[in-house]
N, C-alpha and C. Protein backbone atom coordinates (compact mmCIF):
# COMPACT_ATOMS: atom_id res chain seq x y z
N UNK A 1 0.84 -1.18 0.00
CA UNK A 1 0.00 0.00 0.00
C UNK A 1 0.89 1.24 0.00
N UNK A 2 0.98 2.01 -0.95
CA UNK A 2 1.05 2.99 -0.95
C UNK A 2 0.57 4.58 -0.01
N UNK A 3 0.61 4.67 0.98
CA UNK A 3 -0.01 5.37 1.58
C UNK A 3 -0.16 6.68 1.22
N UNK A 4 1.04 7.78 0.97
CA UNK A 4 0.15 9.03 0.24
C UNK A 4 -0.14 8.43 -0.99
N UNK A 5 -0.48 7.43 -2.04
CA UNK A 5 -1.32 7.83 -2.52
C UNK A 5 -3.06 7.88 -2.27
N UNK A 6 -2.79 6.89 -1.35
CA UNK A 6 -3.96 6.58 -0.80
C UNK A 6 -4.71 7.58 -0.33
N UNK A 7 -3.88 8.52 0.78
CA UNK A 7 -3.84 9.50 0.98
C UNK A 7 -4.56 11.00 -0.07
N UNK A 8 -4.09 10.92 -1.25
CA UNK A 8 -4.06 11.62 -2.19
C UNK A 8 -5.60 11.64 -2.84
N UNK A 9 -6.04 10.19 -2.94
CA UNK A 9 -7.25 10.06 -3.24
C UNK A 9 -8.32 10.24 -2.69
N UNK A 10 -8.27 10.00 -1.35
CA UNK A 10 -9.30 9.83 -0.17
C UNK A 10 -9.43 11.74 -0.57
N UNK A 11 -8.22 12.44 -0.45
CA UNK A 11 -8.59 13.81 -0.32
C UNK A 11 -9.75 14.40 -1.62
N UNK A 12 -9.11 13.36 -2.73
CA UNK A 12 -10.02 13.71 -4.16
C UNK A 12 -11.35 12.92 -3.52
N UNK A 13 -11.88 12.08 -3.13
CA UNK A 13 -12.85 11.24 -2.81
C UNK A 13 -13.75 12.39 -2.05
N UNK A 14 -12.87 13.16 -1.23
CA UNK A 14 -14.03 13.71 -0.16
C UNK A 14 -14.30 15.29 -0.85
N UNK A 15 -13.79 15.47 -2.19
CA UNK A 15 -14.13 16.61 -2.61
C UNK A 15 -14.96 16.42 -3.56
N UNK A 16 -15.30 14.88 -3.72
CA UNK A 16 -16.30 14.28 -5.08
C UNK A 16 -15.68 14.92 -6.19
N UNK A 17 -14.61 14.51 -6.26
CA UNK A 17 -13.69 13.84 -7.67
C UNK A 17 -14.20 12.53 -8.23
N UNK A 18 -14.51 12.87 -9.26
CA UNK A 18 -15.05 11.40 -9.90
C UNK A 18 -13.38 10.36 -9.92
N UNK A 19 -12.23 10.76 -9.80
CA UNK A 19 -11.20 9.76 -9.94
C UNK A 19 -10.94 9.79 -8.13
N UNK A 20 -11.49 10.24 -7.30
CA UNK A 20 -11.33 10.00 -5.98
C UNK A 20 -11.35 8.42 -5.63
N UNK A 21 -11.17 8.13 -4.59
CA UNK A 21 -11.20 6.76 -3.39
C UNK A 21 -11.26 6.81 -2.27
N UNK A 22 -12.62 6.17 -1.59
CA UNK A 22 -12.53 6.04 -0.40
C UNK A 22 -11.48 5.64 -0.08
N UNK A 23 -10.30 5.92 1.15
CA UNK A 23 -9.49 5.11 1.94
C UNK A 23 -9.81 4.19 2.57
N UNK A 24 -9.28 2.92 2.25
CA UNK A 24 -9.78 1.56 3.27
C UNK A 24 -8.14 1.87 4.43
N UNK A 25 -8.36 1.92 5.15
CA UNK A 25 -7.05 1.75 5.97
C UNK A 25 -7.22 0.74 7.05
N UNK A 26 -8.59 0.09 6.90
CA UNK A 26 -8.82 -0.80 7.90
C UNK A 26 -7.68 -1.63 8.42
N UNK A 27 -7.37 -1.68 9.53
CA UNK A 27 -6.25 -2.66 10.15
C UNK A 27 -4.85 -2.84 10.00
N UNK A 28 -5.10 -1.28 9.50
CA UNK A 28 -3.52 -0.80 8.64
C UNK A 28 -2.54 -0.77 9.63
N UNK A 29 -0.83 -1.27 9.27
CA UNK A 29 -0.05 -0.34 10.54
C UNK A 29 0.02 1.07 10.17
N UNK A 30 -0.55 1.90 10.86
CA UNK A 30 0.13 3.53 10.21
C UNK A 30 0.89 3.90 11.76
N UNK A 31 1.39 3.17 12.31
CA UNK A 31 2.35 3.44 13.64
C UNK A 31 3.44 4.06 13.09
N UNK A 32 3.59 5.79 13.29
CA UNK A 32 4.74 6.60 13.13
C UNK A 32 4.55 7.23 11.63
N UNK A 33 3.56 6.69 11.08
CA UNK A 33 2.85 6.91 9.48
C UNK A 33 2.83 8.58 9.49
N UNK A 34 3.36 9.63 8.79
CA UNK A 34 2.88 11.12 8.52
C UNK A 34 1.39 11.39 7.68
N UNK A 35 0.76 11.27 8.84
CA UNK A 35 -0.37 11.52 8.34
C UNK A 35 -0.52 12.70 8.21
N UNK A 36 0.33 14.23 8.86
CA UNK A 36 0.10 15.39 8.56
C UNK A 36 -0.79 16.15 7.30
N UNK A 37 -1.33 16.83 7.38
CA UNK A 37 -2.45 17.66 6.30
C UNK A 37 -3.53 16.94 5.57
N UNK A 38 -3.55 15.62 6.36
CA UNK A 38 -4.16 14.55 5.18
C UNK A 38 -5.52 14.88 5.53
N UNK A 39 -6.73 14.34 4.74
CA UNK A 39 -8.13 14.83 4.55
C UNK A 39 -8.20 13.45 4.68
N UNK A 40 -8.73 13.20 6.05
CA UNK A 40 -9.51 11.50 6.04
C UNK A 40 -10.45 11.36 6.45
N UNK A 41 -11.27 12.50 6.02
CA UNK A 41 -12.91 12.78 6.59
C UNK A 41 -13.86 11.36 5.86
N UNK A 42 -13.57 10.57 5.10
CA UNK A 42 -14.46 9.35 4.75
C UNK A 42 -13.69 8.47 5.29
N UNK A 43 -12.28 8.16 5.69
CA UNK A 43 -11.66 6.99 5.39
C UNK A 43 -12.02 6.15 6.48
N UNK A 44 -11.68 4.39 6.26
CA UNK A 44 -12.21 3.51 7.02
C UNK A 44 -10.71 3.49 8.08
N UNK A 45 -10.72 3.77 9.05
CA UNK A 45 -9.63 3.37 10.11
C UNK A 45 -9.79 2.71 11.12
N UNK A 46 -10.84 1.64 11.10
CA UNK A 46 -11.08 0.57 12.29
C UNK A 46 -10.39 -0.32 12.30
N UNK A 47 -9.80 -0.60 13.21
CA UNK A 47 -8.11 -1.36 13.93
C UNK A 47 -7.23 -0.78 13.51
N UNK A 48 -7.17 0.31 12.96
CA UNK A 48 -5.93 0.80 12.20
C UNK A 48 -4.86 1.53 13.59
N UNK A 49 -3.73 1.04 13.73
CA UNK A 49 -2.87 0.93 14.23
C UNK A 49 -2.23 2.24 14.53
N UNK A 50 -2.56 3.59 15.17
CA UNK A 50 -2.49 5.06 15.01
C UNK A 50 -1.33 5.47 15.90
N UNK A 51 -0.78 4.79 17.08
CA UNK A 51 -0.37 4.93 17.89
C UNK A 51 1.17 5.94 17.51
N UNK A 52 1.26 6.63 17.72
CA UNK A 52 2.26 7.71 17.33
C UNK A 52 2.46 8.18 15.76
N UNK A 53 1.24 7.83 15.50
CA UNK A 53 0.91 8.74 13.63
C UNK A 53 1.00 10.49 14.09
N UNK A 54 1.64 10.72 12.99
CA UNK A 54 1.75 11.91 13.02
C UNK A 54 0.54 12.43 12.06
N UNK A 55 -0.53 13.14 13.52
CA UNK A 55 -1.66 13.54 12.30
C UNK A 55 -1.82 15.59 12.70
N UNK A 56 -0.80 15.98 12.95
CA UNK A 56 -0.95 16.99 13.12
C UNK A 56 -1.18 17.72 11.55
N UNK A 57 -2.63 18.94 11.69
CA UNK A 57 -3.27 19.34 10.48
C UNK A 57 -3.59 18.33 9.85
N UNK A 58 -4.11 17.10 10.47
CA UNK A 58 -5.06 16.15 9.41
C UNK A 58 -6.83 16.84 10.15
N UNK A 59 -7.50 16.64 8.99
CA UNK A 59 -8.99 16.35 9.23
C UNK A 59 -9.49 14.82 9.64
N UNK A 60 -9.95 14.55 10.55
CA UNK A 60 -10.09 13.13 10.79
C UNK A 60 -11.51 12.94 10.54
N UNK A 61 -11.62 11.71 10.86
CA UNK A 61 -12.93 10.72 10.18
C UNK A 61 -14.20 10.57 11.51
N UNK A 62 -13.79 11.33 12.56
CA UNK A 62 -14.41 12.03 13.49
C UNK A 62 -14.66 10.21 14.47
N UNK A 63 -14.09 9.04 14.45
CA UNK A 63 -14.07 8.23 14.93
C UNK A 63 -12.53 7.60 15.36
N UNK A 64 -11.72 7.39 14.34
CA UNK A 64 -10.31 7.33 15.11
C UNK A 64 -9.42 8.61 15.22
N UNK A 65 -10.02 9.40 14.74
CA UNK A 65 -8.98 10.79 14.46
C UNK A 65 -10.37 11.38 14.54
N UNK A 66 -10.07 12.78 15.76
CA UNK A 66 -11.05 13.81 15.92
C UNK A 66 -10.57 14.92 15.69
N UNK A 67 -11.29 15.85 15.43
CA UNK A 67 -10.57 17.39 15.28
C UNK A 67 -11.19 18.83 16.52
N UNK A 68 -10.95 19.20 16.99
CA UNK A 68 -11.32 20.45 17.20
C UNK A 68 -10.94 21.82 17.06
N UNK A 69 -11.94 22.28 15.93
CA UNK A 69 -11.95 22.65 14.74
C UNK A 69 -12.38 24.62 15.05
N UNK A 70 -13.09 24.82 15.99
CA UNK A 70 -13.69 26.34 16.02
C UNK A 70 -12.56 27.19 16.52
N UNK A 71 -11.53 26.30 17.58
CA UNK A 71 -10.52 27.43 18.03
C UNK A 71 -9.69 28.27 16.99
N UNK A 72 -9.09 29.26 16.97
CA UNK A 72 -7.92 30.23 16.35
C UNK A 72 -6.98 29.72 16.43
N UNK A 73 -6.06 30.06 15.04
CA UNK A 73 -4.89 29.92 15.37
C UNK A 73 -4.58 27.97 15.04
N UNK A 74 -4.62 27.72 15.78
CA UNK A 74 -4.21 26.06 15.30
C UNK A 74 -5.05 25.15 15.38
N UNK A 75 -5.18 24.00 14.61
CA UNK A 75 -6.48 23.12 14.72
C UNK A 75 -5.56 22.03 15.14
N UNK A 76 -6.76 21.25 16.43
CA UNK A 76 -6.62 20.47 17.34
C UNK A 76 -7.10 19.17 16.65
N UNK A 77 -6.08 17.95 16.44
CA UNK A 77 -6.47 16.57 16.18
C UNK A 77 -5.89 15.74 17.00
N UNK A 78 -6.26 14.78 17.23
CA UNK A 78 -6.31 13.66 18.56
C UNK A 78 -6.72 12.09 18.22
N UNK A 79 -5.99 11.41 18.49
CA UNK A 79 -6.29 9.92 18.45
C UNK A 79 -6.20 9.66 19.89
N UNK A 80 -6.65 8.36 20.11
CA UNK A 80 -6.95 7.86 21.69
C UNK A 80 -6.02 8.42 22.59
N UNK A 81 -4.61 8.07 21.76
CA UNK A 81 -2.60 8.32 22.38
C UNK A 81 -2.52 9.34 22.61
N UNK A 82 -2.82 10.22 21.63
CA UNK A 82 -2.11 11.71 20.71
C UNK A 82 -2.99 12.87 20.54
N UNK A 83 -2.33 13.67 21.08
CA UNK A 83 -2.90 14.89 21.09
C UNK A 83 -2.34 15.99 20.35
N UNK A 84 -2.22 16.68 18.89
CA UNK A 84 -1.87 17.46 17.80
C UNK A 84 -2.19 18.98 17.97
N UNK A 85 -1.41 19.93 18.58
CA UNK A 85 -2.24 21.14 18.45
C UNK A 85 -1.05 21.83 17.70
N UNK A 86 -1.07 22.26 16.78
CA UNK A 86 -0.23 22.80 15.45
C UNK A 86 0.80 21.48 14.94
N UNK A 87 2.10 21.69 15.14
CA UNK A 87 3.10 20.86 14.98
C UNK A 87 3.13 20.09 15.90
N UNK A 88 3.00 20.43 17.18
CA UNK A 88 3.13 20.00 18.82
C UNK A 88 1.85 18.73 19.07
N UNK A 89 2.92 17.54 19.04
CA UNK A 89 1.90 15.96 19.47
C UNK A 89 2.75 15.19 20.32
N UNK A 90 1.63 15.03 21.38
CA UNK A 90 1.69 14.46 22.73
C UNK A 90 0.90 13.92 23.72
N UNK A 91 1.00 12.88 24.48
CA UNK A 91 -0.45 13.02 25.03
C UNK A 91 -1.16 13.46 26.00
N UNK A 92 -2.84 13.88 26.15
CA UNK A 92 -3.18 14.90 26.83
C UNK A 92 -2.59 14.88 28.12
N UNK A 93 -2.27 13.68 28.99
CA UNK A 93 -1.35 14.06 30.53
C UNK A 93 0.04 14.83 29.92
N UNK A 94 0.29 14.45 28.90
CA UNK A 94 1.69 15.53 29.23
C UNK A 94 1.61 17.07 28.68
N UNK A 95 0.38 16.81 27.68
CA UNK A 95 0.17 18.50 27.35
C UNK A 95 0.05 19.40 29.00
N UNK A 96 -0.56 18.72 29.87
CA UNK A 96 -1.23 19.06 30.80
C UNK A 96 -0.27 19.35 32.21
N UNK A 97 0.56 18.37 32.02
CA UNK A 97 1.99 18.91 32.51
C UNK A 97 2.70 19.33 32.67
N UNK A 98 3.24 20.15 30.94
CA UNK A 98 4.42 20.81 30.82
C UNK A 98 3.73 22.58 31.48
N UNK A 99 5.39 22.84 32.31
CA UNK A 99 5.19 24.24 32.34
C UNK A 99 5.30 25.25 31.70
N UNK A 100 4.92 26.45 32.08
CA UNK A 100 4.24 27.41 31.04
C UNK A 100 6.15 27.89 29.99
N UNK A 101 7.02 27.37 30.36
CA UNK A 101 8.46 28.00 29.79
C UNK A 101 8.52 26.96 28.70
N UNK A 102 7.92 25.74 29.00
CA UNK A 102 8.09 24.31 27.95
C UNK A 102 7.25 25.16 26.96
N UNK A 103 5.60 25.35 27.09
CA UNK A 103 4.91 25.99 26.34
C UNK A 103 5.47 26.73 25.57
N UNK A 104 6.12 27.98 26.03
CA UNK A 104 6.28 29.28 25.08
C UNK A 104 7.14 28.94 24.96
N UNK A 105 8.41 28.02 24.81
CA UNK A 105 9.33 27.90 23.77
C UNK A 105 8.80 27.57 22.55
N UNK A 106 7.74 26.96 22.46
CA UNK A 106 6.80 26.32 21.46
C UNK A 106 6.32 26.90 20.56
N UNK A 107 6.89 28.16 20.17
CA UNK A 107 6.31 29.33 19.42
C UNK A 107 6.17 31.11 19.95
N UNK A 108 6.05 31.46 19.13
CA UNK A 108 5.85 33.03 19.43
C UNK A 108 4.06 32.98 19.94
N UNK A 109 3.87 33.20 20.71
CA UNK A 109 1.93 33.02 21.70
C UNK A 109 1.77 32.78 21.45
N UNK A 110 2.25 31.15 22.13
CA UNK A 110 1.78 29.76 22.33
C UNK A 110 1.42 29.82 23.75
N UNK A 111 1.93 30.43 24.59
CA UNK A 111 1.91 30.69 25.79
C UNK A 111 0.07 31.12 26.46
N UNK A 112 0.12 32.72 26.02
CA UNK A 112 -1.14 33.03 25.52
C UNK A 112 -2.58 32.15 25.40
N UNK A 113 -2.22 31.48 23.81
CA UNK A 113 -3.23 30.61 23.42
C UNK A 113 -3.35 29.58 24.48
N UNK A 114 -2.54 29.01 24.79
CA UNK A 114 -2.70 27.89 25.78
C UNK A 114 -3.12 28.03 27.04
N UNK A 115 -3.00 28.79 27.67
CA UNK A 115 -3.88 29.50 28.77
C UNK A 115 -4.84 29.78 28.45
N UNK A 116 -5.37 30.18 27.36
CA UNK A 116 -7.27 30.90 26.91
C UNK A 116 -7.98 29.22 26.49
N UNK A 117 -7.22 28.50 26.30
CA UNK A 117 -7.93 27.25 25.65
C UNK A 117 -7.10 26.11 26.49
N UNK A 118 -6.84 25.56 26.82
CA UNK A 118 -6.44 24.49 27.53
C UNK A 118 -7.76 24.05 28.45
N UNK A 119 -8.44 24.61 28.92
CA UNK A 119 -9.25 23.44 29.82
C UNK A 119 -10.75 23.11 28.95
N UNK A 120 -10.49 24.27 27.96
CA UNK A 120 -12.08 23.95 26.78
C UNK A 120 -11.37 22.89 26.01
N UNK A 121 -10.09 23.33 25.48
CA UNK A 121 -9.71 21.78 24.72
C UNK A 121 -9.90 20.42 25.82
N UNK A 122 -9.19 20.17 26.78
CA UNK A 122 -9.26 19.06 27.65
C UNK A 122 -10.92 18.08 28.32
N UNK A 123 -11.95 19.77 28.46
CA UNK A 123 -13.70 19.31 28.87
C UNK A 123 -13.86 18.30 27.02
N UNK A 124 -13.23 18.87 26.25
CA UNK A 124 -13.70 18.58 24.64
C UNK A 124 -13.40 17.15 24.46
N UNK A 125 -12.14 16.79 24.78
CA UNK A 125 -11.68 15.71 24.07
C UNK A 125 -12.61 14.48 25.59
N UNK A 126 -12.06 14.78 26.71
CA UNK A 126 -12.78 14.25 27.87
C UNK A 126 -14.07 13.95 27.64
N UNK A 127 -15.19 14.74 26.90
CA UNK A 127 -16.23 14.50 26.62
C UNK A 127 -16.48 13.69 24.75
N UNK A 128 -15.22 13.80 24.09
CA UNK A 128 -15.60 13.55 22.93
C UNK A 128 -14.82 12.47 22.98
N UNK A 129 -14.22 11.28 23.97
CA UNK A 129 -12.94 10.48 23.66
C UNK A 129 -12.96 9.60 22.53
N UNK A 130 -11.72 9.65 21.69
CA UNK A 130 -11.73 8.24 20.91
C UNK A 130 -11.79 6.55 21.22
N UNK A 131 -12.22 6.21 21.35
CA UNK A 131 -12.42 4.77 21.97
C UNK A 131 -11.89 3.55 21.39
């Protein structure tokens, strides 16, 4: 399997490209897989193997990969493990951990943002978990 192309299609698939493809990724390994920017709003990812995929700036399929999507500034994606907020993936105990100097090395107001949104992201995913 080819994965970006797979990748490539699923994105034509969900824009109804007549040469689009659903993604089957069912039971795939994508362990450590760059899923970054990918559009996998149809794709099938049940058993698929996510555990340190890099899906930061993916759109997910709102069942193994979620997004939260209304905040500024950076969009939030998350698998059961992994927690994506711009470049920065980790999981939610250690987002929740690091101190505020770990933070703002993390960017020019990152600091900021993360203080105005950190406990609406955390009620979000807590209430929306991947399972």
């Amino acid at each position: 399997m080819n994965i970006k192309e797979t990748l490539r299609l699923n994105g034509l698939y969900t824009k109804g490209e007549e040469c689009g493809v659903r993604a089957n990724l069912s039971g795939a390994n994508l362990r450590y897989a760059d899923l970054g920017g990918a559009n996998l709003r149809y794709a099938d990812l049940r058993g698929a193997n996510l555990r340190y995929a890099g899906i930061w700036s993916t759109i997910g399929n709102n069942r193994e990969i979620k997004n939260i999507i209304h905040l500024p500034r950076y969009l939030v994606s998350y698998t059961k493990d992994i927690v994506c907020i711009g470049c920065e993936g980790h999981t939610l105990n250690k987002w929740f951990n690091f101190t505020d100097e770990e933070i703002a090395v993390m960017g020019t107001g990152t600091l900021p943002w993360w203080n105005e949104h950190k406990v609406e992201i955390k009620s979000i995913i807590e209430r929306n978990p991947v399972l």
